[in-house]
C-alpha atoms as a PDB file:
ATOM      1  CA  UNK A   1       0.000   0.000   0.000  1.00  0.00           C
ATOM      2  CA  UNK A   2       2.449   2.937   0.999  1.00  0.00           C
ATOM      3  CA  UNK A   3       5.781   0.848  -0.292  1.00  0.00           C
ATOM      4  CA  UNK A   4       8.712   0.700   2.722  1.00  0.00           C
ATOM      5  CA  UNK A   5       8.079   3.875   4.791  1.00  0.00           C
ATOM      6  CA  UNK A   6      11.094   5.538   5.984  1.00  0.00           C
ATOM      7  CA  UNK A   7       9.520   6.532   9.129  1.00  0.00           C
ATOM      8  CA  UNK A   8       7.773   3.262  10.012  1.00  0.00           C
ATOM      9  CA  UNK A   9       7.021   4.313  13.761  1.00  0.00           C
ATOM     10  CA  UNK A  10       5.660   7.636  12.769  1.00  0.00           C
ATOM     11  CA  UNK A  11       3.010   5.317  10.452  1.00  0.00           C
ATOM     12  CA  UNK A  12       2.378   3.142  13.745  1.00  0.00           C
ATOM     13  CA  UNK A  13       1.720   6.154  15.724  1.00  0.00           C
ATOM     14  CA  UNK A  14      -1.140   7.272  13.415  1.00  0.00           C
ATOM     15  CA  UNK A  15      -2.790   3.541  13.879  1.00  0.00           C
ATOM     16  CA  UNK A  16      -5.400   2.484  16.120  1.00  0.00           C
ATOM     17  CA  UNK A  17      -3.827  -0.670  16.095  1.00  0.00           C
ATOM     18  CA  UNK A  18      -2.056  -3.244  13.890  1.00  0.00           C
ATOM     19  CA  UNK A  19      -3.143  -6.185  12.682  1.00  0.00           C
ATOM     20  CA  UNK A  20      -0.923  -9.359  12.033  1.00  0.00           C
ATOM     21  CA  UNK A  21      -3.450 -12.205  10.478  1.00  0.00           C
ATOM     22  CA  UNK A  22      -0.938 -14.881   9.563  1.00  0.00           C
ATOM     23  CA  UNK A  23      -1.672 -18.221   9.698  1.00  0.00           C
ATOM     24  CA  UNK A  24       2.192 -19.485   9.322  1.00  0.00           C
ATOM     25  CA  UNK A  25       2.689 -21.397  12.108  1.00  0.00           C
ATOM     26  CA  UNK A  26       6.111 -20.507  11.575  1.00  0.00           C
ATOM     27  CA  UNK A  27       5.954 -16.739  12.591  1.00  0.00           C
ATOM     28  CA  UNK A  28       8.896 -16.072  15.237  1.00  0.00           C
ATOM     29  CA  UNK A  29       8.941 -12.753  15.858  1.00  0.00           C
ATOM     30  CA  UNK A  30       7.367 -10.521  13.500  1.00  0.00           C
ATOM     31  CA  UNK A  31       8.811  -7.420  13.321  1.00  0.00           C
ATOM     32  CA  UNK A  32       5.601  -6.107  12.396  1.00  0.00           C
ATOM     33  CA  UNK A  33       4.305  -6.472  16.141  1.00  0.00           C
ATOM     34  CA  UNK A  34       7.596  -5.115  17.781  1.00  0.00           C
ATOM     35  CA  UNK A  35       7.441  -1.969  15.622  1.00  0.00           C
ATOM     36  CA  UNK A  36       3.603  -1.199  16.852  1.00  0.00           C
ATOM     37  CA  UNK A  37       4.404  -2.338  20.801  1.00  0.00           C
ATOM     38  CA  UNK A  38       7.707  -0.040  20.103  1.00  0.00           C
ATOM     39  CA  UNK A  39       4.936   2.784  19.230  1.00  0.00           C
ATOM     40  CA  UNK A  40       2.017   1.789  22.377  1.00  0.00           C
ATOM     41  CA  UNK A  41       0.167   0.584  19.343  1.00  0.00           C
ATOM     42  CA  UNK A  42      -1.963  -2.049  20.588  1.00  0.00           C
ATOM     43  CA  UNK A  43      -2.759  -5.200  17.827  1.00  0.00           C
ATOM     44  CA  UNK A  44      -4.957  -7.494  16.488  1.00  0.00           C
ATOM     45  CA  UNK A  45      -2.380 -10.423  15.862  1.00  0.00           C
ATOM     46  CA  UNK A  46      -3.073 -14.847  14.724  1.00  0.00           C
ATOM     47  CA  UNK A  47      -1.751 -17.172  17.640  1.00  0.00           C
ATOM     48  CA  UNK A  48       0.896 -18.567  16.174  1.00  0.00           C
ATOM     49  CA  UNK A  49       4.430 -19.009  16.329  1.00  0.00           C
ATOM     50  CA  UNK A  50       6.086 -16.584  19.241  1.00  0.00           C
ATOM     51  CA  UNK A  51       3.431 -13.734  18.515  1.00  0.00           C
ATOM     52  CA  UNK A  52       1.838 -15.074  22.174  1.00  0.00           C
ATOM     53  CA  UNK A  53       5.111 -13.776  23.454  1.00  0.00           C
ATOM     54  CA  UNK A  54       4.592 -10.544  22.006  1.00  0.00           C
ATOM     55  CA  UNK A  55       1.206  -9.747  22.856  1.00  0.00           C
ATOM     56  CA  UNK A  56       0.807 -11.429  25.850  1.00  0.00           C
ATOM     57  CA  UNK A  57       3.797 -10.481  27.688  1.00  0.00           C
ATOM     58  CA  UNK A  58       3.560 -12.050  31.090  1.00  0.00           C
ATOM     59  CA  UNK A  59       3.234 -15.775  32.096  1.00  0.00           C
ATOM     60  CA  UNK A  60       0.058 -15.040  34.129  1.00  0.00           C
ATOM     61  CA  UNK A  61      -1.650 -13.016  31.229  1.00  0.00           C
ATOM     62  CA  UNK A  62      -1.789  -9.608  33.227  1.00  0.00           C
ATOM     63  CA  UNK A  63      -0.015  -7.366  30.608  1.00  0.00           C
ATOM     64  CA  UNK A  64      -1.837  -8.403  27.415  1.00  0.00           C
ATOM     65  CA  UNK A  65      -1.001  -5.176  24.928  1.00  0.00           C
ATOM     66  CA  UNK A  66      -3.858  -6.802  22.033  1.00  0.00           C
ATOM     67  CA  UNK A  67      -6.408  -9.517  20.850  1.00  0.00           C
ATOM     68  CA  UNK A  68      -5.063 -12.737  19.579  1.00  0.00           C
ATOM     69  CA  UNK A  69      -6.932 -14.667  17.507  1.00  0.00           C
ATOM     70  CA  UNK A  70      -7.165 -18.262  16.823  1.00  0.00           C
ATOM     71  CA  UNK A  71      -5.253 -19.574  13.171  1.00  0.00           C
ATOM     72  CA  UNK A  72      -8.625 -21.061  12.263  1.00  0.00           C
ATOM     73  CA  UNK A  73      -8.248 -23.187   8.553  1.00  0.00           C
ATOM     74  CA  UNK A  74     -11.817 -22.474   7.752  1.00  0.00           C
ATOM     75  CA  UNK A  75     -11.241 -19.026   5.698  1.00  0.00           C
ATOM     76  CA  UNK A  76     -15.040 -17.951   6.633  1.00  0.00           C
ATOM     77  CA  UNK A  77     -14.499 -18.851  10.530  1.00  0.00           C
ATOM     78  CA  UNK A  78     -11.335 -16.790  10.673  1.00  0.00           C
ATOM     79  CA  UNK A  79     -12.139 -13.711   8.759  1.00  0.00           C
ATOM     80  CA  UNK A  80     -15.339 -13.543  11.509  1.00  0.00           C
ATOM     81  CA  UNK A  81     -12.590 -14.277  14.367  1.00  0.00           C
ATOM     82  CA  UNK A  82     -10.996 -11.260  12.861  1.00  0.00           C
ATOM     83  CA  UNK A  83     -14.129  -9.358  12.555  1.00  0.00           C
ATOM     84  CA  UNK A  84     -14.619 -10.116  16.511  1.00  0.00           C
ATOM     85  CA  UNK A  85     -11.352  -9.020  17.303  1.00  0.00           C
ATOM     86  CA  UNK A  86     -11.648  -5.289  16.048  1.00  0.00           C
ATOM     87  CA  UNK A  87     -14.822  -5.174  17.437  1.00  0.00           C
ATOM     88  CA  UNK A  88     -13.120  -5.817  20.511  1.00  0.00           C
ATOM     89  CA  UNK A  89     -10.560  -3.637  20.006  1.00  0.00           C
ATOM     90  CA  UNK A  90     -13.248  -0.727  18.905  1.00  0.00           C
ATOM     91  CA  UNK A  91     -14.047  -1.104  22.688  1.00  0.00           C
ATOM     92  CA  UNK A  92     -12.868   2.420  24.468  1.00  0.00           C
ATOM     93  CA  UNK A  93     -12.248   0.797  27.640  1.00  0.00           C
ATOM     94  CA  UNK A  94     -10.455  -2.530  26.095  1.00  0.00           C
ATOM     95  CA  UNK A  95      -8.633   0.304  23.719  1.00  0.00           C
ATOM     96  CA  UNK A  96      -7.335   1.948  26.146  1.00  0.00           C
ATOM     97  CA  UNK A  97      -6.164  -0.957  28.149  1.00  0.00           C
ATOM     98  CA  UNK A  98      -4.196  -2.629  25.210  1.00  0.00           C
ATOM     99  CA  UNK A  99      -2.544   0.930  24.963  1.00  0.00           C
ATOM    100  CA  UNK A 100      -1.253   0.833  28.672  1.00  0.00           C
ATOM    101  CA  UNK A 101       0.224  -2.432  28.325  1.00  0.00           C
ATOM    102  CA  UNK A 102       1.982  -1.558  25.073  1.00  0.00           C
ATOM    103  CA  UNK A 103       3.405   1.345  26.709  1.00  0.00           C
ATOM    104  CA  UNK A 104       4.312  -1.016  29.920  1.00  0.00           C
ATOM    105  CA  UNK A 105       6.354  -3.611  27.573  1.00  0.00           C
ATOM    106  CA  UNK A 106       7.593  -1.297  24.968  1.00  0.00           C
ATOM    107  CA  UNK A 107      11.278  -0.307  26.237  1.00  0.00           C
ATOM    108  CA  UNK A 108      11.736  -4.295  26.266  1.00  0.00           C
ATOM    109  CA  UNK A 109      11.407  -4.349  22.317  1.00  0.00           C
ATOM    110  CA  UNK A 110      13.746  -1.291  21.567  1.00  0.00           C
ATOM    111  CA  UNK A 111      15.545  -2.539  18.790  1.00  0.00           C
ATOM    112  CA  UNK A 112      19.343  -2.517  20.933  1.00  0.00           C
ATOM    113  CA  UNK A 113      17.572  -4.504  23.472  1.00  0.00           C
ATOM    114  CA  UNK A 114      16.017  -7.142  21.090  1.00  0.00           C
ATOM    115  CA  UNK A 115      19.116  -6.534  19.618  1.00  0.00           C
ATOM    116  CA  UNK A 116      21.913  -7.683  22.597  1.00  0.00           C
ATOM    117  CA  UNK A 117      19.392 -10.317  23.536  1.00  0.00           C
ATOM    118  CA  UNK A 118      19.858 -11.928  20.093  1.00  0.00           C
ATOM    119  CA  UNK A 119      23.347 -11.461  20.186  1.00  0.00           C
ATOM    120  CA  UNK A 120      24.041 -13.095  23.526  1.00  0.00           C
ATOM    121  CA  UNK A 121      22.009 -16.504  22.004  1.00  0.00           C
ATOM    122  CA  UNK A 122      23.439 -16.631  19.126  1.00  0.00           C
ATOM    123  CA  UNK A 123      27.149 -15.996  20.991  1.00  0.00           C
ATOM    124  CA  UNK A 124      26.028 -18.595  23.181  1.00  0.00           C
ATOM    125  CA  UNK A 125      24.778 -21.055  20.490  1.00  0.00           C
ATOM    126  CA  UNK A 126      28.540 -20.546  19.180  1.00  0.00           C
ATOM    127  CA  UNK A 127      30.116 -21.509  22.273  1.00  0.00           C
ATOM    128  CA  UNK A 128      28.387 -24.457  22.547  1.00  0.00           C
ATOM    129  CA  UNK A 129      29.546 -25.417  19.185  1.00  0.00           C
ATOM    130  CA  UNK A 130      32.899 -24.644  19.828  1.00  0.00           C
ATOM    131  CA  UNK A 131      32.469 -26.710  22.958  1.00  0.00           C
ATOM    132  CA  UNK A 132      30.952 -29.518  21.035  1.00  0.00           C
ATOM    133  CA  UNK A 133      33.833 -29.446  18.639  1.00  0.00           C
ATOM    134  CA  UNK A 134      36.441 -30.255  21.377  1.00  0.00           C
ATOM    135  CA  UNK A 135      35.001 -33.112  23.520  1.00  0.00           C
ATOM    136  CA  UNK A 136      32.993 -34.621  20.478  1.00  0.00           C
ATOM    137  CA  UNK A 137      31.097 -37.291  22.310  1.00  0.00           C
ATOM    138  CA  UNK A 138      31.311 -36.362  25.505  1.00  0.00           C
ATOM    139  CA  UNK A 139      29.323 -32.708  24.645  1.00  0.00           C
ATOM    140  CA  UNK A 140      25.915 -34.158  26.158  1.00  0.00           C
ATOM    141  CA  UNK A 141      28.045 -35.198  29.889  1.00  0.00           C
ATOM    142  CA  UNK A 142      29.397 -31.945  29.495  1.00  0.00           C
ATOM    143  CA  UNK A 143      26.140 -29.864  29.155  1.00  0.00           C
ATOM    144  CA  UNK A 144      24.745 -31.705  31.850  1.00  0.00           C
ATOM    145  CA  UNK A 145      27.477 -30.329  33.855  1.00  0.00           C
ATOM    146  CA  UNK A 146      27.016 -27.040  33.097  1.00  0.00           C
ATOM    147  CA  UNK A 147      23.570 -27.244  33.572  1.00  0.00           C
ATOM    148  CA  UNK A 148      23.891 -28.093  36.857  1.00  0.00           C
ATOM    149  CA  UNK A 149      26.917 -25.739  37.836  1.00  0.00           C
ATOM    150  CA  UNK A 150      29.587 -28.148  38.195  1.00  0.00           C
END
């Protein structure tokens, strides 16, 4: 529609909310979603893949910044999901409660934050590679060391 903005977070800002409606179960972590929680833009997003993580940011569902909706196959039942989540989101009250928690979470997905937390996997996934290059078989023994501090 508008092409790669330039200013992607001044777009967000002008939303109501954003709307992910993927079915791919193998969404990780659209950056789609991060841009509108970096922006307390609230969204409409499909359960799948990590997007729960996003939108749902604590364990105990207190800090939910959105409306997830089901991946539903049937084309006819998920378009009506859809339809039930903006109606939901048209709420004032529910509105304004999706914006609070966006605002709560959003300094956890500033981009040098998402950013270092990426690196220190991935650093960590190369360690462990390095690791299982040098003791071979005995890699598994020595995770299960680590893992329990010896």
């Amino acid at each position: 529609m508008f092409g790669i903005p330039k200013e992607i977070h001044g777009f967000y800002r002008l939303c109501d909310c954003g709307i992910l409606a993927s079915r791919f179960q193998g969404e990780s972590f659209p950056l789609t979603l991060i841009e509108c929680i970096q922006t307390s833009t609230p969204v409409i997003a499909t359960d799948v893949g990590e997007v729960k993580n996003i939108v749902t940011f604590r364990s105990d569902n207190s800090l939910v910044a959105g409306v997830l909706v089901a991946p539903e196959p049937n084309d006819t039942k998920f378009v009506g999901n859809l339809v039930s989540a903006m109606y939901k989101m048209l709420d004032r009250e529910n509105h304004i409660a999706y914006v609070n928690a966006a605002k709560q979470i959003q300094n956890d997905f500033q981009i040098d934050k998402v950013t270092s937390q990426y690196d220190s996997v991935y650093n960590s996934l190369l360690e462990r590679r390095a690791v299982k290059r040098v003791y071979g078989e005995q890699y598994n023994e020595f995770v299960s060391l680590l893992n329990r501090g010896e």
